[in-house]
C-alpha atoms as a PDB file:
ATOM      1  CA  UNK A   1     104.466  58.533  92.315  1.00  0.00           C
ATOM      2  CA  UNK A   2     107.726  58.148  94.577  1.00  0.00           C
ATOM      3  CA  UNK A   3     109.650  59.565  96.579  1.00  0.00           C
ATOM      4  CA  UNK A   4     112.399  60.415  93.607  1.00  0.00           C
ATOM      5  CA  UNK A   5     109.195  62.169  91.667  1.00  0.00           C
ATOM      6  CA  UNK A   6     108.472  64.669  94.460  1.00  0.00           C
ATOM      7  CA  UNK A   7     112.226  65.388  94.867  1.00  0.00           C
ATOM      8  CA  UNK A   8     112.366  66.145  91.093  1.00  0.00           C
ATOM      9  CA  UNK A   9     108.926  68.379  91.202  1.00  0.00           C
ATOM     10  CA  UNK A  10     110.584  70.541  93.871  1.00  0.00           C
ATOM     11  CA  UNK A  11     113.841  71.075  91.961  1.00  0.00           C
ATOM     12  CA  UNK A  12     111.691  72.156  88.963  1.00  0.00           C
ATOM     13  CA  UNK A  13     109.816  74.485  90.864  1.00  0.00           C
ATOM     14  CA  UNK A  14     113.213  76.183  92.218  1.00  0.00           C
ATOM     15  CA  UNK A  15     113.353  77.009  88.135  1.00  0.00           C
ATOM     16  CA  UNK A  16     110.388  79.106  88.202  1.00  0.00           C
ATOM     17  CA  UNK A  17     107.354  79.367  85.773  1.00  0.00           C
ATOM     18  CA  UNK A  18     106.482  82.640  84.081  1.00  0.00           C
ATOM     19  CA  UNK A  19     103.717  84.327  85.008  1.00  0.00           C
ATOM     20  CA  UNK A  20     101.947  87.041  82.994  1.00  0.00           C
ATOM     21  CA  UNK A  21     100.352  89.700  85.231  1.00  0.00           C
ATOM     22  CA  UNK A  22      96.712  90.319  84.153  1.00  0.00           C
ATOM     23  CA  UNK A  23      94.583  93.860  84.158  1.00  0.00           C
ATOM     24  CA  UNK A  24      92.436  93.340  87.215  1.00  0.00           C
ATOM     25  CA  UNK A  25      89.195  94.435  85.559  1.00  0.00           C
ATOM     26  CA  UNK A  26      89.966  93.119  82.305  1.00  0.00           C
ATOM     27  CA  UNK A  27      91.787  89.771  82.988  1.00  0.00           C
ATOM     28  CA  UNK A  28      94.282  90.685  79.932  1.00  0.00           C
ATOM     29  CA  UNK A  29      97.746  90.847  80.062  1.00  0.00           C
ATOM     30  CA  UNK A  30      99.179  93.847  80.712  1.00  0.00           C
ATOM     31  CA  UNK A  31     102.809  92.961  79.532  1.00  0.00           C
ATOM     32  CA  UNK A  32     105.039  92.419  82.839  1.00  0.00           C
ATOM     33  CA  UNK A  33     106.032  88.749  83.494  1.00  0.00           C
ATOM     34  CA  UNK A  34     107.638  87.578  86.556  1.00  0.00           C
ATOM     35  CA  UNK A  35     109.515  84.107  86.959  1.00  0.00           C
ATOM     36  CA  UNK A  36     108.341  82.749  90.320  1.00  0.00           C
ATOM     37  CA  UNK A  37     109.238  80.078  92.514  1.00  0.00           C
ATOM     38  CA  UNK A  38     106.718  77.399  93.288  1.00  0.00           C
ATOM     39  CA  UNK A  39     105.504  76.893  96.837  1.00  0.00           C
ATOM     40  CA  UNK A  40     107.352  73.898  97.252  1.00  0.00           C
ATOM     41  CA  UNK A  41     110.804  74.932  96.016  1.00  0.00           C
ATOM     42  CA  UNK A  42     113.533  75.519  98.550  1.00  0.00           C
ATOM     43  CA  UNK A  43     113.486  79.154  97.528  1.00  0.00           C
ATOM     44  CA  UNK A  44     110.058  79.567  98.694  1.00  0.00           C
ATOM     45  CA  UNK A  45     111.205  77.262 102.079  1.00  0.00           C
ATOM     46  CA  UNK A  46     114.519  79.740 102.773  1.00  0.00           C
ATOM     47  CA  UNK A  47     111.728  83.039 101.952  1.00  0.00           C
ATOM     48  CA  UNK A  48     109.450  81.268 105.263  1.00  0.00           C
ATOM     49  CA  UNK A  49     112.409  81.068 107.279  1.00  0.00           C
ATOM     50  CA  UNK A  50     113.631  84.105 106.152  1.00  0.00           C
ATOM     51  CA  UNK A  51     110.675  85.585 107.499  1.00  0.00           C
ATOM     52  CA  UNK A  52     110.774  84.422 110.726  1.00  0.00           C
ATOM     53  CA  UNK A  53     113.831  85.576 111.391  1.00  0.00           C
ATOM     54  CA  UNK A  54     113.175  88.927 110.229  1.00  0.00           C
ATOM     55  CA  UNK A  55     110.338  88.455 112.341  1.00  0.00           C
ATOM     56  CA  UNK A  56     112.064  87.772 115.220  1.00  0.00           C
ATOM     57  CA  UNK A  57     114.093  90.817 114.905  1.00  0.00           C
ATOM     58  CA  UNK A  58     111.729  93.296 114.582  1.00  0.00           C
ATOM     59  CA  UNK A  59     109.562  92.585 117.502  1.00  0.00           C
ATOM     60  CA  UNK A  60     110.323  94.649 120.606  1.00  0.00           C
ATOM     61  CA  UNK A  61     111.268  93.839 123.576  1.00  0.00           C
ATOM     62  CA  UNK A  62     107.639  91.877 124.720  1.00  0.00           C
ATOM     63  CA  UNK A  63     107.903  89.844 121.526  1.00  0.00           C
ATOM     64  CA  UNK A  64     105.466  92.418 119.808  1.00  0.00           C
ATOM     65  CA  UNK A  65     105.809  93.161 115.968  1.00  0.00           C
ATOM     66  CA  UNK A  66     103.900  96.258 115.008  1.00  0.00           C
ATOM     67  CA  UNK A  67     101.726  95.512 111.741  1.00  0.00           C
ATOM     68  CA  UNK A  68     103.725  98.124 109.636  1.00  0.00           C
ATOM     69  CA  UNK A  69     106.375  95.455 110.488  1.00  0.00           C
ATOM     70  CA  UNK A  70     104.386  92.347 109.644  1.00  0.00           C
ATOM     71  CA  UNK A  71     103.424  93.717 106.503  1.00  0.00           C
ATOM     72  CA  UNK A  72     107.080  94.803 105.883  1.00  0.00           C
ATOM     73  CA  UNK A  73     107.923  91.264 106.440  1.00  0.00           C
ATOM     74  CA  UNK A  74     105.213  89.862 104.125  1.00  0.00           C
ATOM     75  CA  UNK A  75     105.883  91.219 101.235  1.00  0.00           C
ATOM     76  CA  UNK A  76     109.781  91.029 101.525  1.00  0.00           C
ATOM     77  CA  UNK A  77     108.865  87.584 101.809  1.00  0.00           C
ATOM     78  CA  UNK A  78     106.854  87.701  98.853  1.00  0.00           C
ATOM     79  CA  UNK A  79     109.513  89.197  97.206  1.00  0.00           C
ATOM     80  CA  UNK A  80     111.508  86.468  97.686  1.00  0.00           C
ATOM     81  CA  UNK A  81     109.705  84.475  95.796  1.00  0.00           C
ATOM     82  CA  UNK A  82     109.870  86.461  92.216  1.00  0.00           C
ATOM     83  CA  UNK A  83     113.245  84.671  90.268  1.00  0.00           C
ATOM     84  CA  UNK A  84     113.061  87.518  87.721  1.00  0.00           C
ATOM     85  CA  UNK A  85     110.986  89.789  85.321  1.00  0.00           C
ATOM     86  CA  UNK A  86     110.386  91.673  82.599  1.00  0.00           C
ATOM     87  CA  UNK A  87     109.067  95.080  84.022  1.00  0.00           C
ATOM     88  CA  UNK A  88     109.145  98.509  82.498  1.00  0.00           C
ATOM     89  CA  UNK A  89     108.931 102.339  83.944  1.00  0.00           C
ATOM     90  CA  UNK A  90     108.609 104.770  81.429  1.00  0.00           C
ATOM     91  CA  UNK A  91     109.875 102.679  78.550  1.00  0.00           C
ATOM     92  CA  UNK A  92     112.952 101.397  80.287  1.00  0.00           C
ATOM     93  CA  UNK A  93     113.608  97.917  82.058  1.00  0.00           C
ATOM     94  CA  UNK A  94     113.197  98.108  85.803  1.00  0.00           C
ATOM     95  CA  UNK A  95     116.283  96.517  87.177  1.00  0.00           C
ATOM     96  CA  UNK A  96     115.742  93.289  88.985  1.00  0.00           C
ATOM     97  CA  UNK A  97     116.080  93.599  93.166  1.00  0.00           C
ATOM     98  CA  UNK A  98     114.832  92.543  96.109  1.00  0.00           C
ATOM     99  CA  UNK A  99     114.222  96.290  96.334  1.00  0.00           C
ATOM    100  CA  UNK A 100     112.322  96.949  92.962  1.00  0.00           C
ATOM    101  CA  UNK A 101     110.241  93.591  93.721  1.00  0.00           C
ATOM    102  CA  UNK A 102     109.186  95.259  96.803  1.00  0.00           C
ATOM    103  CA  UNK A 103     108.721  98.346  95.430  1.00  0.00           C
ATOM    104  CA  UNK A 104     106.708  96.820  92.516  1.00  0.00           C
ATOM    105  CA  UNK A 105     104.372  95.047  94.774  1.00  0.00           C
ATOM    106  CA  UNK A 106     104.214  97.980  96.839  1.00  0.00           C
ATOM    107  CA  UNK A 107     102.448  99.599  93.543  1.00  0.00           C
ATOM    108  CA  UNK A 108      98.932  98.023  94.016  1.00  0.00           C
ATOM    109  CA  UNK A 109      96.986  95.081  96.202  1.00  0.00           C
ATOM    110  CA  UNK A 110      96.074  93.545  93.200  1.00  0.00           C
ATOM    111  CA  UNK A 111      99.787  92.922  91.930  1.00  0.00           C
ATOM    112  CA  UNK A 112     100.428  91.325  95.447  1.00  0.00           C
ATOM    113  CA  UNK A 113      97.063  89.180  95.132  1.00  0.00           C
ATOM    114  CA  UNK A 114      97.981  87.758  91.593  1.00  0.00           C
ATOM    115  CA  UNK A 115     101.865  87.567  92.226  1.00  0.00           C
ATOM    116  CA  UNK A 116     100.886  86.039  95.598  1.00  0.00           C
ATOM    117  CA  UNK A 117      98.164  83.650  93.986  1.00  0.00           C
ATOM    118  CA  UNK A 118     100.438  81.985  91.775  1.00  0.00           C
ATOM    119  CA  UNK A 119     103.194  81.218  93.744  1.00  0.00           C
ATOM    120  CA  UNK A 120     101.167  79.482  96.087  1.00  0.00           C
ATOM    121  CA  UNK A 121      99.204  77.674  93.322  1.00  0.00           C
ATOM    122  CA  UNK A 122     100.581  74.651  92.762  1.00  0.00           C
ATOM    123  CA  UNK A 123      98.710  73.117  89.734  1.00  0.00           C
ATOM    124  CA  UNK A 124     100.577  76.183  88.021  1.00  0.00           C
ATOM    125  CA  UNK A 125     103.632  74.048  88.330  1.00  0.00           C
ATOM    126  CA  UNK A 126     102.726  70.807  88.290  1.00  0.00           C
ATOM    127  CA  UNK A 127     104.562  68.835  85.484  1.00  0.00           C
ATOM    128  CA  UNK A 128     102.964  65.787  85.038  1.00  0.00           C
ATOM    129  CA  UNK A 129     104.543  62.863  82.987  1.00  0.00           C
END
């Protein structure tokens, strides 16, 4: 490997892979797919950053951030991270946002876990040869 391979790999992951959310009892599809950036894409870099900002902002005036905040922060981060989907509510696409992502993961831990899971995996991405 050099150093032109690992510039290439994180360039790729800035395209996303699709991932197919699974029933969490079931491990079957349940037919939403999100394109996510991989963890070392420079989407996923400005979403860290991103967070420390917002961080930074929202902690009072002895550097304190409440942990409605922090968790505010994590998943907006999370967010961040989701390129695009294919999500329905009651038959109709779900617009893609930064809102509706955050709203969406907002729906259940187990979306976060799995949506969170994959973008950190990085075998998931890994294009090899």
């Amino acid at each position: 490997m050099q150093l032109n391979d690992i510039l290439a790999d994180a360039q790729d992951q800035d395209r996303g892979r699709d991932f197919d959310l699974l029933d969490p009892v079931t491990g079957k599809p349940v037919g939403i797919t999100l394109r996510i950036a991989g963890p070392d894409s420079a989407t996923q870099a400005r979403a860290r950053v991103q967070m420390v900002d917002d961080l930074a902002e929202m902690a009072d005036a002895d550097g304190r951030v409440s942990a409605a905040d922090r968790e505010k922060a994590r998943l907006n981060t999370l967010a961040r991270c989701v390129l695009g989907w294919d999500v329905k509510e009651d038959g109709a696409p779900v617009p893609f946002s930064q809102a509706n992502v955050v709203r969406f993961l907002r729906a259940a831990l187990w979306v976060q876990q799995q949506v969170d899971g994959f973008a950190s995996d990085r075998a998931a991405f890994w294009r090899r040869g």
